[in-house]
C-alpha atoms as a PDB file:
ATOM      1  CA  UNK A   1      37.815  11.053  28.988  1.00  0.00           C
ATOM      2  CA  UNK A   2      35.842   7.897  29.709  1.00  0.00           C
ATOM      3  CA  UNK A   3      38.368   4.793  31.115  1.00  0.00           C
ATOM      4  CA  UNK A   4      37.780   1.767  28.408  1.00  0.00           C
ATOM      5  CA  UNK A   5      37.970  -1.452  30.396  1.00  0.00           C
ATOM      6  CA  UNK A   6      38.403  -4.476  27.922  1.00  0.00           C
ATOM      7  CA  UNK A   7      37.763  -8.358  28.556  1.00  0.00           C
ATOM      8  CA  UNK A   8      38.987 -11.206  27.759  1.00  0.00           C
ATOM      9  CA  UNK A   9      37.469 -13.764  25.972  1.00  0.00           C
ATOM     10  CA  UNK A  10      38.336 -17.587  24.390  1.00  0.00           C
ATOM     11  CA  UNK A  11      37.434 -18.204  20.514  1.00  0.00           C
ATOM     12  CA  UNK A  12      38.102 -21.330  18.964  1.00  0.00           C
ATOM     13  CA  UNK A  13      39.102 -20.820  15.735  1.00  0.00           C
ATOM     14  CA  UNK A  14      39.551 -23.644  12.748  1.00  0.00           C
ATOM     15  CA  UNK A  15      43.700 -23.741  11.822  1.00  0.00           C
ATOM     16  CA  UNK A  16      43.159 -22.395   7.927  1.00  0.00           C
ATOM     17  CA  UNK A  17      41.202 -19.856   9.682  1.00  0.00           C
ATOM     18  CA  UNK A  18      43.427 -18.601  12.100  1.00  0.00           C
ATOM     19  CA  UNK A  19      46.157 -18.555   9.631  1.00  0.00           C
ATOM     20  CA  UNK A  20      44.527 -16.697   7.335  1.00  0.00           C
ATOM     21  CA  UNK A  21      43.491 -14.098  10.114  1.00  0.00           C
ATOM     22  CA  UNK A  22      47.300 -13.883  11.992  1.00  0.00           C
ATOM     23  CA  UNK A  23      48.138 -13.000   8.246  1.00  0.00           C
ATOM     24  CA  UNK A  24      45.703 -10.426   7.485  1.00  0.00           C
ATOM     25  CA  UNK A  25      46.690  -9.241  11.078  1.00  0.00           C
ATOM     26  CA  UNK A  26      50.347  -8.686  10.344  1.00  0.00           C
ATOM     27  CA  UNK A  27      49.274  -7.056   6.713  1.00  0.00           C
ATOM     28  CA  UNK A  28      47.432  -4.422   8.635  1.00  0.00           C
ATOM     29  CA  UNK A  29      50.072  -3.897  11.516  1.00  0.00           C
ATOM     30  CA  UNK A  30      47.258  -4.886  14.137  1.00  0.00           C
ATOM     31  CA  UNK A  31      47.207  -7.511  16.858  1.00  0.00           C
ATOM     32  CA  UNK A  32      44.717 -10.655  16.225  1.00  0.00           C
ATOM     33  CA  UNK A  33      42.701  -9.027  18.976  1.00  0.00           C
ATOM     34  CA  UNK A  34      42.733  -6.074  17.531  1.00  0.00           C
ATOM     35  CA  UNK A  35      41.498  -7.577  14.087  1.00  0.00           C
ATOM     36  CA  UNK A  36      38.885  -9.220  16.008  1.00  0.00           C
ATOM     37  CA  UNK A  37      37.507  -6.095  17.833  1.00  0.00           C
ATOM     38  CA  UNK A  38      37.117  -4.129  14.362  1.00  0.00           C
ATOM     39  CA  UNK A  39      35.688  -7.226  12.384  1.00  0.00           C
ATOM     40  CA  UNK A  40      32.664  -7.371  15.207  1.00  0.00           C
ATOM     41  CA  UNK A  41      32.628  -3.471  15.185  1.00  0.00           C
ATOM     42  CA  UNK A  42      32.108  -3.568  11.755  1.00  0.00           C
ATOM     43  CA  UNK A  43      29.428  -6.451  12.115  1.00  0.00           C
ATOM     44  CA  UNK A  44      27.388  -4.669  14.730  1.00  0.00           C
ATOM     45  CA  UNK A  45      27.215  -1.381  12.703  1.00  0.00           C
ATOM     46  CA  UNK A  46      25.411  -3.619   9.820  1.00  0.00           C
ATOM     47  CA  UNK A  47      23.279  -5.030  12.214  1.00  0.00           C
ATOM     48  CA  UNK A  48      22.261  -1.903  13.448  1.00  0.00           C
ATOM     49  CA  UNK A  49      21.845  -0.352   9.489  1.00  0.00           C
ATOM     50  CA  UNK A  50      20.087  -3.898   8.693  1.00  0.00           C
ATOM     51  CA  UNK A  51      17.871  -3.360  12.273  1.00  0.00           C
ATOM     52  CA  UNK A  52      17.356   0.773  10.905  1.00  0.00           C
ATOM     53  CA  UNK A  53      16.545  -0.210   7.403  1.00  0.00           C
ATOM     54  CA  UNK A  54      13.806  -2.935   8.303  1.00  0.00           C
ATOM     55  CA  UNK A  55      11.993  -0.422  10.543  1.00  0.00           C
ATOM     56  CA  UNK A  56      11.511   2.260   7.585  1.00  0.00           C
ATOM     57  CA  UNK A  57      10.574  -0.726   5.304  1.00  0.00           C
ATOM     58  CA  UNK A  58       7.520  -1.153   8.134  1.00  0.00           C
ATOM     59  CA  UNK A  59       6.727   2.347   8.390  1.00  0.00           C
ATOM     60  CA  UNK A  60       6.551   2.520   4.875  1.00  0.00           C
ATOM     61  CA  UNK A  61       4.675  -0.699   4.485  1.00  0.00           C
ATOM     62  CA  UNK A  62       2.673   0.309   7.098  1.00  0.00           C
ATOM     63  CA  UNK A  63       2.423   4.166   5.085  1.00  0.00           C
ATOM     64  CA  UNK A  64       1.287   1.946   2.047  1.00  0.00           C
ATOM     65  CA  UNK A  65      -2.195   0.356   3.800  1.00  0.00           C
ATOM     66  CA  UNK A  66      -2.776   3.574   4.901  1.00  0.00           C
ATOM     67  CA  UNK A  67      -2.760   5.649   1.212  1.00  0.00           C
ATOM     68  CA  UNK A  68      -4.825   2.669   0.297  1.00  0.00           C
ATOM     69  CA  UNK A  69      -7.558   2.783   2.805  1.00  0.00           C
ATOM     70  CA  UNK A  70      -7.615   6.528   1.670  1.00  0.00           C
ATOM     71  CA  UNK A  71      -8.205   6.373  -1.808  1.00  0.00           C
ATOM     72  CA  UNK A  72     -10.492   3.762  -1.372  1.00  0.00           C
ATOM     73  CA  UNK A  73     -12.292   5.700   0.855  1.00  0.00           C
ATOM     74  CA  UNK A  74     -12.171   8.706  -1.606  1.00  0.00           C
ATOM     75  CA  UNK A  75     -13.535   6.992  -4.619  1.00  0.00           C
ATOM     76  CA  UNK A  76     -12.895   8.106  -7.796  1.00  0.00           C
ATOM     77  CA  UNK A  77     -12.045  11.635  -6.406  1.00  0.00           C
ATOM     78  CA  UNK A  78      -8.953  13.013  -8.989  1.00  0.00           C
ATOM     79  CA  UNK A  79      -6.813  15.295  -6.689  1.00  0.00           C
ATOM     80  CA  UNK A  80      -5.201  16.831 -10.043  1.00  0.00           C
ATOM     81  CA  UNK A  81      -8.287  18.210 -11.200  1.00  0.00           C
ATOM     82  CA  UNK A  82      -9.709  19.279  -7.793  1.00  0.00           C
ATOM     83  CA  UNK A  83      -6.236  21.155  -7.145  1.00  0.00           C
ATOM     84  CA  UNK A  84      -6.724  22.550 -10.660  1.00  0.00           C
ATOM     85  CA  UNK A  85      -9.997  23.791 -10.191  1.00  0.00           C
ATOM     86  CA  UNK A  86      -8.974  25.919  -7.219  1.00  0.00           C
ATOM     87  CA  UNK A  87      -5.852  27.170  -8.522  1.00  0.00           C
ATOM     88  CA  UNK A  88      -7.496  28.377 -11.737  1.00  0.00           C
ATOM     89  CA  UNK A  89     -10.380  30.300 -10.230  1.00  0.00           C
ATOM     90  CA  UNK A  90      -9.567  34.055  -8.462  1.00  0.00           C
ATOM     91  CA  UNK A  91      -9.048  34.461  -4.814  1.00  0.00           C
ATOM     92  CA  UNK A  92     -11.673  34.692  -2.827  1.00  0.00           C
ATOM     93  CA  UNK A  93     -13.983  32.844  -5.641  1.00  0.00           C
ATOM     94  CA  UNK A  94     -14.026  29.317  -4.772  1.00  0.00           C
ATOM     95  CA  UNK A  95     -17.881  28.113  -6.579  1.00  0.00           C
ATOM     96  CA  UNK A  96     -17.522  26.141  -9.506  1.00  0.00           C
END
């Protein structure tokens, strides 16, 4: 099992705030630090989902120009019919 070293750090904190958190703190039977530490877990896992989500939006935006550049490139070609015409005629037969 991997040693965990953990630093210290100084926060400033507004009074209300602090208050607020040293109560939340005692509600969930953790130290302030301890509150802390899961609050920027927390944070940095919806980064990371935030960071994750914005690169499929791209690949799909980026999926998007390239459909478009196809079909425009295809003309007035209708895939239903084409994929039609070959699934109607027998194997082997493929001249219509």
């Amino acid at each position: 099992m991997r040693e965990v070293i953990m630093l210290r750090i100084n926060a400033i904190f507004e009074e209300e705030f602090l208050k607020v958190m040293t109560r939340v703190a005692r509600e969930e039977h953790l130290s302030r630090s301890e509150l802390i530490r899961k609050a920027v877990a927390d944070y940095l896992a919806r980064h990371a989902q935030k960071r994750e989500e914005a690169k499929r939006h791209q690949a799909v935006a980026e999926a998007i120009v390239v459909q478009d550049s196809l079909r425009k490139m295809a003309g007035a070609w209708d895939g239903v019919a084409e994929i039609r015409r070959w699934r109607d005629f027998p194997a082997g037969r493929r001249d219509a």
